[in-house]
PDB file of N, CA and C in Angstrom:
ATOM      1  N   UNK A   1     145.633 -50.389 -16.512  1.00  0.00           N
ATOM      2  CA  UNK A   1     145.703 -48.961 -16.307  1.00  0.00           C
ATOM      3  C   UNK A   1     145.117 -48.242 -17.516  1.00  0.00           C
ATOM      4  N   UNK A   2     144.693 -46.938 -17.358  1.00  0.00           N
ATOM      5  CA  UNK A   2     144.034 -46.181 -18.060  1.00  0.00           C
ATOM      6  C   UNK A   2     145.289 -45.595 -19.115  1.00  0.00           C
ATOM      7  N   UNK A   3     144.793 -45.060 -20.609  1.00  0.00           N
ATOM      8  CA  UNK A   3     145.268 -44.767 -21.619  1.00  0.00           C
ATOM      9  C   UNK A   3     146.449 -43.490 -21.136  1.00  0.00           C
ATOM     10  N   UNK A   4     145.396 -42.704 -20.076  1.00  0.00           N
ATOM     11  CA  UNK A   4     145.810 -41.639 -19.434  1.00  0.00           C
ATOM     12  C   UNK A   4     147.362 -41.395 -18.281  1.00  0.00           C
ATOM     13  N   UNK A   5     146.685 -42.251 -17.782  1.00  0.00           N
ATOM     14  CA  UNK A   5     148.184 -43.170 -16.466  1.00  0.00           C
ATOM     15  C   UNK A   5     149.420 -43.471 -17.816  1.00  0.00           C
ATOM     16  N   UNK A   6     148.933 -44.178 -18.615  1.00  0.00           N
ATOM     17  CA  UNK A   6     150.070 -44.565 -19.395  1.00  0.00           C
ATOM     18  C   UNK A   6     151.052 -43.520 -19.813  1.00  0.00           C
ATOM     19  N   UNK A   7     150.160 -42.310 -19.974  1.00  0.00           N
ATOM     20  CA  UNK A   7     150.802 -41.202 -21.276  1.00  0.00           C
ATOM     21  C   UNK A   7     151.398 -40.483 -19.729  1.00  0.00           C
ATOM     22  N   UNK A   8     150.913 -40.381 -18.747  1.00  0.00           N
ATOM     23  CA  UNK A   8     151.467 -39.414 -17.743  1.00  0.00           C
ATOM     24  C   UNK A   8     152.394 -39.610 -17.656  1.00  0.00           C
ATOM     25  N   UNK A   9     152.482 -41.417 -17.314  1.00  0.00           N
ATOM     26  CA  UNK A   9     153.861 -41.730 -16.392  1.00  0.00           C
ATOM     27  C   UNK A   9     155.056 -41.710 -17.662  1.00  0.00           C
ATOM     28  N   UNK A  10     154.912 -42.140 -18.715  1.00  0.00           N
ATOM     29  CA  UNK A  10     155.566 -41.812 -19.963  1.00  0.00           C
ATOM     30  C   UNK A  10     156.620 -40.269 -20.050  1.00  0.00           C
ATOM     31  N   UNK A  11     155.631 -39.128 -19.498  1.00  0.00           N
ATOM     32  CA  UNK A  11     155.957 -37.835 -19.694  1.00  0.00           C
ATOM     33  C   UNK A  11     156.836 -38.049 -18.768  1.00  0.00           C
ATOM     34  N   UNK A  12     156.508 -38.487 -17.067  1.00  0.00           N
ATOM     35  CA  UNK A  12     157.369 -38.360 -15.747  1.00  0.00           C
ATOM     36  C   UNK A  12     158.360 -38.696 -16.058  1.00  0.00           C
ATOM     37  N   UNK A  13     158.424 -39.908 -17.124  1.00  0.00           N
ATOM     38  CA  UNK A  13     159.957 -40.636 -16.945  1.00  0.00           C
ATOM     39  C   UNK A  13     160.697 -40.183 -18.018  1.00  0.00           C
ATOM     40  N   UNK A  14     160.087 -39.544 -18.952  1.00  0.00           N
ATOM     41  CA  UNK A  14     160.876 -38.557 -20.303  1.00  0.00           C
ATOM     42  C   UNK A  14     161.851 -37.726 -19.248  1.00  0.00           C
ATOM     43  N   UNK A  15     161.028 -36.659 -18.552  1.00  0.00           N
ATOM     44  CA  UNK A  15     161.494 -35.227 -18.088  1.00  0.00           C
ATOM     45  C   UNK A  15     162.168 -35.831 -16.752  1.00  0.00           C
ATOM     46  N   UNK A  16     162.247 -36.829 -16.538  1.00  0.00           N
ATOM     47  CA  UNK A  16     163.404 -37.316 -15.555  1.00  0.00           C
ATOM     48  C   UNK A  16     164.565 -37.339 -15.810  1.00  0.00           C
ATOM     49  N   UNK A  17     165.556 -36.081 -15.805  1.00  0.00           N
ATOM     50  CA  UNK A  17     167.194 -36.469 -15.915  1.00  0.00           C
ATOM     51  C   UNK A  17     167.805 -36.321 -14.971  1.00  0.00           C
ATOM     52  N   UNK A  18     168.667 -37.406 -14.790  1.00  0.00           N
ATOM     53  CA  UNK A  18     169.517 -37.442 -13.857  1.00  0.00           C
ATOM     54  C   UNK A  18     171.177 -36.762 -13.946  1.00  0.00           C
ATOM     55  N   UNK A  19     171.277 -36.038 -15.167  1.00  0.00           N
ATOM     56  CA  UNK A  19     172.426 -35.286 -15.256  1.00  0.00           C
ATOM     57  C   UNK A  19     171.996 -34.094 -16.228  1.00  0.00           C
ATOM     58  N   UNK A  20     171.985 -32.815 -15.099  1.00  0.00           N
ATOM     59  CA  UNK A  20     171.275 -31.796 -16.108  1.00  0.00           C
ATOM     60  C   UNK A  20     172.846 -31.149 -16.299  1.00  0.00           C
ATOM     61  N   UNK A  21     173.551 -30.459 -17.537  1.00  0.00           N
ATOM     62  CA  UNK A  21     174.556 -29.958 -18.091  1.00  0.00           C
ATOM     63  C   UNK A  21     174.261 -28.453 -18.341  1.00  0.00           C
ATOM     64  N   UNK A  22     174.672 -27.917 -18.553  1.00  0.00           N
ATOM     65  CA  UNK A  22     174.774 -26.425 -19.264  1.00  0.00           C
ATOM     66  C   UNK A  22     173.999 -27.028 -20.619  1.00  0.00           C
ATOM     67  N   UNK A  23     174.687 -27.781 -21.517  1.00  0.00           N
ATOM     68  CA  UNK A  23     173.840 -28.479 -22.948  1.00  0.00           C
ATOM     69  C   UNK A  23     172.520 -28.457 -22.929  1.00  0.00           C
ATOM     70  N   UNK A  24     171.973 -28.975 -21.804  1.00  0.00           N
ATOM     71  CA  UNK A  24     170.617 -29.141 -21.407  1.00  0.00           C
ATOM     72  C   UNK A  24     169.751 -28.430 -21.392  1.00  0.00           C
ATOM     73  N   UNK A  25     170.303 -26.928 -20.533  1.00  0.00           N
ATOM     74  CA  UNK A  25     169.935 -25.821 -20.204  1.00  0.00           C
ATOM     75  C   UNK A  25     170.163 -25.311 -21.248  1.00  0.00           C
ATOM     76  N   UNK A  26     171.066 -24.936 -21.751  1.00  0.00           N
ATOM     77  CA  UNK A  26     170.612 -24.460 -23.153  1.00  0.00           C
ATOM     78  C   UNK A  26     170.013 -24.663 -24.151  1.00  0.00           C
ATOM     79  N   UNK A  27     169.818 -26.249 -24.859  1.00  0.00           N
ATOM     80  CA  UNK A  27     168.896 -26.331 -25.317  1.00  0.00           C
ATOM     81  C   UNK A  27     167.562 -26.276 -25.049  1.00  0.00           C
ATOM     82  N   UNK A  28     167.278 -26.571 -23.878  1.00  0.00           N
ATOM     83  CA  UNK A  28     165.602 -25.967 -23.100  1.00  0.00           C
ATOM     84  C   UNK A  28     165.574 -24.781 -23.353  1.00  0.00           C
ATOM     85  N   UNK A  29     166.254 -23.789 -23.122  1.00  0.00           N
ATOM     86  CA  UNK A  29     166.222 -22.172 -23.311  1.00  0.00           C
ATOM     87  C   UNK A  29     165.840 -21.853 -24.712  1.00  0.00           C
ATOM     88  N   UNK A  30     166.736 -22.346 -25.483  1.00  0.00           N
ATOM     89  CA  UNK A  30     166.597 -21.847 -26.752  1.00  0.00           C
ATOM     90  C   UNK A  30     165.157 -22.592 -27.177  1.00  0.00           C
ATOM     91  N   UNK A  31     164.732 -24.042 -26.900  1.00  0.00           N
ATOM     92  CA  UNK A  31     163.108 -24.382 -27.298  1.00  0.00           C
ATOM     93  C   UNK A  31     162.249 -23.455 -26.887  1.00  0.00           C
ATOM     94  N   UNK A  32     162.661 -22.993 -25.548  1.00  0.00           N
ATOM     95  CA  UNK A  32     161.342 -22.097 -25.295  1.00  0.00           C
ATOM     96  C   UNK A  32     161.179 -20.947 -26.008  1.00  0.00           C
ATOM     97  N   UNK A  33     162.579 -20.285 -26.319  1.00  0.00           N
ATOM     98  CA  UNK A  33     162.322 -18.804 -27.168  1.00  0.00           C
ATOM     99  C   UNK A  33     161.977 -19.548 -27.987  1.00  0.00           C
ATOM    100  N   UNK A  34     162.159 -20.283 -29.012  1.00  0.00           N
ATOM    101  CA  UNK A  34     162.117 -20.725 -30.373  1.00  0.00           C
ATOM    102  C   UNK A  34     160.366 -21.155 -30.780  1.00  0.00           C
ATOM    103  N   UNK A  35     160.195 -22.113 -29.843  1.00  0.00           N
ATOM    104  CA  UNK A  35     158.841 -22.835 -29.678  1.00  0.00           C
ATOM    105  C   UNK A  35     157.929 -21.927 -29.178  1.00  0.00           C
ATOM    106  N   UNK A  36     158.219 -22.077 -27.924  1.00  0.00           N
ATOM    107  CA  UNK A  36     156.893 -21.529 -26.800  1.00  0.00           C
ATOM    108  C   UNK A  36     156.543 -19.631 -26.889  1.00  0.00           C
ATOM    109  N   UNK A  37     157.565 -18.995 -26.866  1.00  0.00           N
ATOM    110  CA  UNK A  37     157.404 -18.058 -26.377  1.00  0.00           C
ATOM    111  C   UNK A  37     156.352 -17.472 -27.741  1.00  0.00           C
ATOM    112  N   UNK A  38     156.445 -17.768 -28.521  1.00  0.00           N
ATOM    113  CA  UNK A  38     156.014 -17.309 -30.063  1.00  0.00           C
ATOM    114  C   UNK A  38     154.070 -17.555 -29.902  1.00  0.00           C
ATOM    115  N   UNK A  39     153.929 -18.775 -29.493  1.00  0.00           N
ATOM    116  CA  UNK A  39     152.384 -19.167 -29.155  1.00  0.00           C
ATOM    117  C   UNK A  39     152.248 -18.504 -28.193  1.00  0.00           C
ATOM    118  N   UNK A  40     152.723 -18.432 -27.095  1.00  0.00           N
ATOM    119  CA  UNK A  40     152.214 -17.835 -25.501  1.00  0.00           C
ATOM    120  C   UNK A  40     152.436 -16.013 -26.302  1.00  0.00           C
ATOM    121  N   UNK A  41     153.119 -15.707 -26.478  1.00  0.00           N
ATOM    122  CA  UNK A  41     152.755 -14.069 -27.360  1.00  0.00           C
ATOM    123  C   UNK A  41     151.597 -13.654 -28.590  1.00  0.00           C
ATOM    124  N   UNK A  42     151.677 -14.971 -28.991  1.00  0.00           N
ATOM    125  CA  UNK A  42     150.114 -14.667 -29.765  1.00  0.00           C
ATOM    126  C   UNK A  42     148.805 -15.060 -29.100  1.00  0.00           C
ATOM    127  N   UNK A  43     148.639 -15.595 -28.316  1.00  0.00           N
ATOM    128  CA  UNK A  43     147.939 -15.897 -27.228  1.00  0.00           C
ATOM    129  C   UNK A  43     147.635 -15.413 -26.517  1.00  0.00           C
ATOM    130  N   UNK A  44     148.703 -14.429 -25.937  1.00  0.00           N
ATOM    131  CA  UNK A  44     148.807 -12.895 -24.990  1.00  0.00           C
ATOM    132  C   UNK A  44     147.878 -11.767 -25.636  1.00  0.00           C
ATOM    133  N   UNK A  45     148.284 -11.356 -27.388  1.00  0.00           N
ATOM    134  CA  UNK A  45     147.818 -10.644 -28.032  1.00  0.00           C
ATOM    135  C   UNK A  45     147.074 -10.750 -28.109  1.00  0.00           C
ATOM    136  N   UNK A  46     146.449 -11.576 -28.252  1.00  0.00           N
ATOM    137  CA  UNK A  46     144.988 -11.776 -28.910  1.00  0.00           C
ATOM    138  C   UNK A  46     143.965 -11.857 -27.533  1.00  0.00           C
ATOM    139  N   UNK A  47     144.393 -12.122 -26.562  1.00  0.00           N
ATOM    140  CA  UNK A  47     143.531 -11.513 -25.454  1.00  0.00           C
ATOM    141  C   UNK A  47     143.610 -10.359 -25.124  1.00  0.00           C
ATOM    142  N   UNK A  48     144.736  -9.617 -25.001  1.00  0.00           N
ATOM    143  CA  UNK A  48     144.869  -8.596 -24.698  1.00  0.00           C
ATOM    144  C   UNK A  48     143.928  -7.532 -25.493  1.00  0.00           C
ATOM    145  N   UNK A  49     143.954  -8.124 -27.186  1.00  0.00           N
ATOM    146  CA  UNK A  49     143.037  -7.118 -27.927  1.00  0.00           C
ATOM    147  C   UNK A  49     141.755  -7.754 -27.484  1.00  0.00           C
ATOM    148  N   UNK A  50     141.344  -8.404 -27.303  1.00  0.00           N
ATOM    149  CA  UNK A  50     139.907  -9.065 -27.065  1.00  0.00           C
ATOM    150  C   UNK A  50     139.622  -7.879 -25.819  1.00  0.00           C
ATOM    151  N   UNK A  51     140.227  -8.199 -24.614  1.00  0.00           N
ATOM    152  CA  UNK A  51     140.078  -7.199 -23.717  1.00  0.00           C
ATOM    153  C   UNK A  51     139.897  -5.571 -23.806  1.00  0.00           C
ATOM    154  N   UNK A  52     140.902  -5.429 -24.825  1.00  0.00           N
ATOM    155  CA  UNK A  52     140.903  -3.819 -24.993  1.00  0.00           C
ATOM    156  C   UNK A  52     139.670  -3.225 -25.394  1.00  0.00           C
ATOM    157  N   UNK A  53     139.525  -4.304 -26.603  1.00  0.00           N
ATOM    158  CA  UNK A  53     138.322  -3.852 -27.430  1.00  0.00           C
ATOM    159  C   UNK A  53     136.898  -3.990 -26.446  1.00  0.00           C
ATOM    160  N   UNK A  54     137.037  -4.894 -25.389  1.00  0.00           N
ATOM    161  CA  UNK A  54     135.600  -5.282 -24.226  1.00  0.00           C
ATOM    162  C   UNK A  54     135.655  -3.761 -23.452  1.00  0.00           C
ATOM    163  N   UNK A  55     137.093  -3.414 -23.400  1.00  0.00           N
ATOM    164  CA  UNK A  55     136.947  -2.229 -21.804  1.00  0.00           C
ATOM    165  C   UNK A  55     136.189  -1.236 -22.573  1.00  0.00           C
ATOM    166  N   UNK A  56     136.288  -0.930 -23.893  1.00  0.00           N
ATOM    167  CA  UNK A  56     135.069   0.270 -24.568  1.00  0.00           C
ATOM    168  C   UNK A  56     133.639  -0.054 -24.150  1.00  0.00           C
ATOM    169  N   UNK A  57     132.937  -0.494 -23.968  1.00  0.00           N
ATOM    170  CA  UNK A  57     131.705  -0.953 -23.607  1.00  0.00           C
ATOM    171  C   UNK A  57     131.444  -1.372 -22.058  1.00  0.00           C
ATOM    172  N   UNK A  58     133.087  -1.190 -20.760  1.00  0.00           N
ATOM    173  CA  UNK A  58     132.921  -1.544 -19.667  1.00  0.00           C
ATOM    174  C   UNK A  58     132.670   0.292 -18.530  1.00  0.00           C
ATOM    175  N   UNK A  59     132.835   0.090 -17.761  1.00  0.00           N
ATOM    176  CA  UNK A  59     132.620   1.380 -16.349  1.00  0.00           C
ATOM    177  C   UNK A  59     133.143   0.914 -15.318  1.00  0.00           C
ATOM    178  N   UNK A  60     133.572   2.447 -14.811  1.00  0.00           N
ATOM    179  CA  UNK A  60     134.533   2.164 -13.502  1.00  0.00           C
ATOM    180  C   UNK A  60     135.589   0.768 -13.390  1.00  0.00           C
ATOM    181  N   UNK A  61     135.792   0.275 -12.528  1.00  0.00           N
ATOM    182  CA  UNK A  61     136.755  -0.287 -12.585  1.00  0.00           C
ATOM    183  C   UNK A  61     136.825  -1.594 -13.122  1.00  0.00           C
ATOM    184  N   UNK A  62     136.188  -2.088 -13.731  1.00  0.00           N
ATOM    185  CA  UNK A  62     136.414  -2.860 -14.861  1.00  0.00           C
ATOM    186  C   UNK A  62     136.672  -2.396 -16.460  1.00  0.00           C
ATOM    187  N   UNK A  63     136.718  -1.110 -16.465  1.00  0.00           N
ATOM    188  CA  UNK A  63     136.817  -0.884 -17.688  1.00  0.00           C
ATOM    189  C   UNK A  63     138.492  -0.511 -17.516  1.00  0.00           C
ATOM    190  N   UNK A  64     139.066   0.363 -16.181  1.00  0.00           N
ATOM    191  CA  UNK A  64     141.033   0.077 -16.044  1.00  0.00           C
ATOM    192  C   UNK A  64     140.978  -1.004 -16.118  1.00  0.00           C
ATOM    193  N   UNK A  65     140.150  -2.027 -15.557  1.00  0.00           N
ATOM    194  CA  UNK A  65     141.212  -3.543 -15.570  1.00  0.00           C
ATOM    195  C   UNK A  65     140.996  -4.542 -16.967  1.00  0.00           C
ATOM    196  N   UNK A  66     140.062  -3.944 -17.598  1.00  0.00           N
ATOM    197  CA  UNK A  66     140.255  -4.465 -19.036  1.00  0.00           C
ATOM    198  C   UNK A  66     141.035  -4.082 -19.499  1.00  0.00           C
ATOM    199  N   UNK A  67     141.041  -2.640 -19.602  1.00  0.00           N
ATOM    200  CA  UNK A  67     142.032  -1.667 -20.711  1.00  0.00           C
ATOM    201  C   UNK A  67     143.051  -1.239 -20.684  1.00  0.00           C
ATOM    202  N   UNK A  68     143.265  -1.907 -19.184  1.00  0.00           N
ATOM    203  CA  UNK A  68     144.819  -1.120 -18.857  1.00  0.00           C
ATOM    204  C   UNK A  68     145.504  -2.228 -18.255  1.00  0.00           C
ATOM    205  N   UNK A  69     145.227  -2.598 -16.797  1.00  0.00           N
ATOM    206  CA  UNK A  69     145.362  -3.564 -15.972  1.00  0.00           C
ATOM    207  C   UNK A  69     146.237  -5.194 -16.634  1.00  0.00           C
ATOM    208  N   UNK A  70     144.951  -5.986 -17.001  1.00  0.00           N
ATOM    209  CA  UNK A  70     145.345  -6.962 -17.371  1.00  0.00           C
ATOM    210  C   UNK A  70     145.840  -7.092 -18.426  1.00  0.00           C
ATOM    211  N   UNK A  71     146.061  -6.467 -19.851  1.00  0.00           N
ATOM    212  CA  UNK A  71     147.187  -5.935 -20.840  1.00  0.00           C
ATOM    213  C   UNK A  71     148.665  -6.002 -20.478  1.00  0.00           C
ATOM    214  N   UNK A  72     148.569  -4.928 -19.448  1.00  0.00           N
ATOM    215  CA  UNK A  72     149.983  -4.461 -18.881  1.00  0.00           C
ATOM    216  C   UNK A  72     150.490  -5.728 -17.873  1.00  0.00           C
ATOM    217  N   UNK A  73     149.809  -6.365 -17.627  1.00  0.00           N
ATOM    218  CA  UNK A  73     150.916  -7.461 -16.655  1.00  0.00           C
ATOM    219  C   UNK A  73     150.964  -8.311 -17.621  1.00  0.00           C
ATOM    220  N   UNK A  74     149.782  -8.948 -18.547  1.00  0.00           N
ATOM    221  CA  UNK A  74     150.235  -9.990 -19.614  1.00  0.00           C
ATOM    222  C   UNK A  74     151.248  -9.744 -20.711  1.00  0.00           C
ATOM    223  N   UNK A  75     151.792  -8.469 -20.731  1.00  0.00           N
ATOM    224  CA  UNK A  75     152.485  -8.199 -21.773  1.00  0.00           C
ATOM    225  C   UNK A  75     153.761  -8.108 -21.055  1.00  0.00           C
ATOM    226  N   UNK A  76     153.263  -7.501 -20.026  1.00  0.00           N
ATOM    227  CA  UNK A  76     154.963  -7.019 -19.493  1.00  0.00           C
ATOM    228  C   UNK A  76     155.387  -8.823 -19.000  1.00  0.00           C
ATOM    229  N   UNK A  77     154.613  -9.557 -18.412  1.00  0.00           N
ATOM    230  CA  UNK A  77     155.120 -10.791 -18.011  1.00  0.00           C
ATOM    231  C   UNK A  77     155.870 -11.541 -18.978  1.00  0.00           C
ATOM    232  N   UNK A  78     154.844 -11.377 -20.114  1.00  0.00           N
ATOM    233  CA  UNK A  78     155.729 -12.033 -21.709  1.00  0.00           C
ATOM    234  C   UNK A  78     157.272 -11.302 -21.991  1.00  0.00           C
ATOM    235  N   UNK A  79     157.061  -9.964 -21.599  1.00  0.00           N
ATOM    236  CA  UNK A  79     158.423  -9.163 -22.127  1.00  0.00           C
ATOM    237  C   UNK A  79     159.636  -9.113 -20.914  1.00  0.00           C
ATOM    238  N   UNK A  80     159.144  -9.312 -19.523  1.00  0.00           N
ATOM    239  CA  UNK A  80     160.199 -10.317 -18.533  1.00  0.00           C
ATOM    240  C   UNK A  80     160.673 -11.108 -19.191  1.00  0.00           C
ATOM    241  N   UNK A  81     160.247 -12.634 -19.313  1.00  0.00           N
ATOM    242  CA  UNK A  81     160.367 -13.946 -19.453  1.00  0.00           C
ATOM    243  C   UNK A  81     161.366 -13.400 -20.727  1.00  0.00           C
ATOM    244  N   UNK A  82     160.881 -12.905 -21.834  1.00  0.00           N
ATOM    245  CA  UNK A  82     162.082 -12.763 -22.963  1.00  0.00           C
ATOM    246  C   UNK A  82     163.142 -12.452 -22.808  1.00  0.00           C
ATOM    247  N   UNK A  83     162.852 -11.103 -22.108  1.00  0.00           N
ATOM    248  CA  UNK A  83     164.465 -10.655 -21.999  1.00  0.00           C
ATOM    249  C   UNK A  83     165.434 -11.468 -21.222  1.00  0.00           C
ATOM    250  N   UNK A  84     165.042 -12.173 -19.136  1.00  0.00           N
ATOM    251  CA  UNK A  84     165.805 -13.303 -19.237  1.00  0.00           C
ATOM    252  C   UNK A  84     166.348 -13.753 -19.872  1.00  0.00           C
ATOM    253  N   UNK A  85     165.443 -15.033 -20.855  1.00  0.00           N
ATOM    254  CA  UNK A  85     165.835 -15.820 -21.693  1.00  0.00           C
ATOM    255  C   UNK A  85     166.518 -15.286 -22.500  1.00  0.00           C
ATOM    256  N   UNK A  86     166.589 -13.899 -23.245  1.00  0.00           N
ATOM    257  CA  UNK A  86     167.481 -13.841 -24.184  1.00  0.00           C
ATOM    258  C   UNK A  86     169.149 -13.230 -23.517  1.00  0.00           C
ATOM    259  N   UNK A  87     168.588 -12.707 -22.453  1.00  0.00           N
ATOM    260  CA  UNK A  87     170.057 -12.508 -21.850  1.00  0.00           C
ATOM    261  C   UNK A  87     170.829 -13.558 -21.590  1.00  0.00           C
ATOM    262  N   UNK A  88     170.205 -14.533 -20.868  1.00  0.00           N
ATOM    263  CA  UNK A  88     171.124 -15.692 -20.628  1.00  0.00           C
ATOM    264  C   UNK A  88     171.426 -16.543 -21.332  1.00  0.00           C
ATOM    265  N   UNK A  89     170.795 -16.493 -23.052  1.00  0.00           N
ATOM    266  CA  UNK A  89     171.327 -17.303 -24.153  1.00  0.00           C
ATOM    267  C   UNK A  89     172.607 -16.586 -24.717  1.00  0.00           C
ATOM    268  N   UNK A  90     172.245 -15.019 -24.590  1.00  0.00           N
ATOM    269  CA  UNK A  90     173.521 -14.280 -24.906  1.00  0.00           C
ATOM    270  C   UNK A  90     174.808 -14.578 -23.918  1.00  0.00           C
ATOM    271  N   UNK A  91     174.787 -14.584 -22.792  1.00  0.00           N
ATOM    272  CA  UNK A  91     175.820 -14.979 -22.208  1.00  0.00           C
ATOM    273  C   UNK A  91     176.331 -16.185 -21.630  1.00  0.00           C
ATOM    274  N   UNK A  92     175.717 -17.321 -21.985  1.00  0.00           N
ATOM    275  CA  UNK A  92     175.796 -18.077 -21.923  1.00  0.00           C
ATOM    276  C   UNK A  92     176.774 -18.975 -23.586  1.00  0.00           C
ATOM    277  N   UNK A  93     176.432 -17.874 -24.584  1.00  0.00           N
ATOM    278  CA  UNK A  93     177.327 -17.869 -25.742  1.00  0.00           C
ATOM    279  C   UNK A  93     178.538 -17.284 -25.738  1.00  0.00           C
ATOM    280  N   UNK A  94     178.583 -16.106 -25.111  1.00  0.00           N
ATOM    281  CA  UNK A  94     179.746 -15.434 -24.527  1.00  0.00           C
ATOM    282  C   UNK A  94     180.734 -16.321 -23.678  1.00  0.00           C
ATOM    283  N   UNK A  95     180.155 -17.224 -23.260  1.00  0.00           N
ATOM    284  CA  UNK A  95     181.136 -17.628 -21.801  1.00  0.00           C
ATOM    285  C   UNK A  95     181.886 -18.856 -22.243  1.00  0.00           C
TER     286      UNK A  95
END
């Protein structure tokens, strides 16, 4: 088998649990604020300004969906996903 097959099936059988806990779930939660959400927001930003700065030089309706459009759902999607996550780490500490 390929180097590739190896590393997949590796991952399949990592993220295979057969007893997911509250423990679980919370520590996944808290990796993602901790880890992920931090890259996927600078990642966001930095397109988002890439875009902003393109819609000056765009017309008609590519210049809303540079400058306005796709900003506003990539940001607001990032600022969903947070608040979730931070609500349910908060009460999930509470409880």
């Amino acid at each position: 088998m390929s180097k590739w097959t190896d590393v997949r099936d590796n991952i399949v059988d990592a993220l295979h649990v057969e007893d997911i806990t509250e423990d679980v779930k919370q520590h996944v939660t808290n990796a993602i604020m901790s880890e992920v959400m931090p890259v996927i927001e600078n990642a966001v930003d930095s397109f988002c300004a890439t875009t902003k700065e393109q819609a000056k030089t765009e017309t008609g309706w590519c210049k809303i969906r540079d400058g306005v459009v796709l900003p506003l759902l990539m940001q607001g999607g990032v600022y969903v996903v947070k608040l979730v996550l931070s609500k349910t780490i908060v009460q999930t500490a509470q409880a």
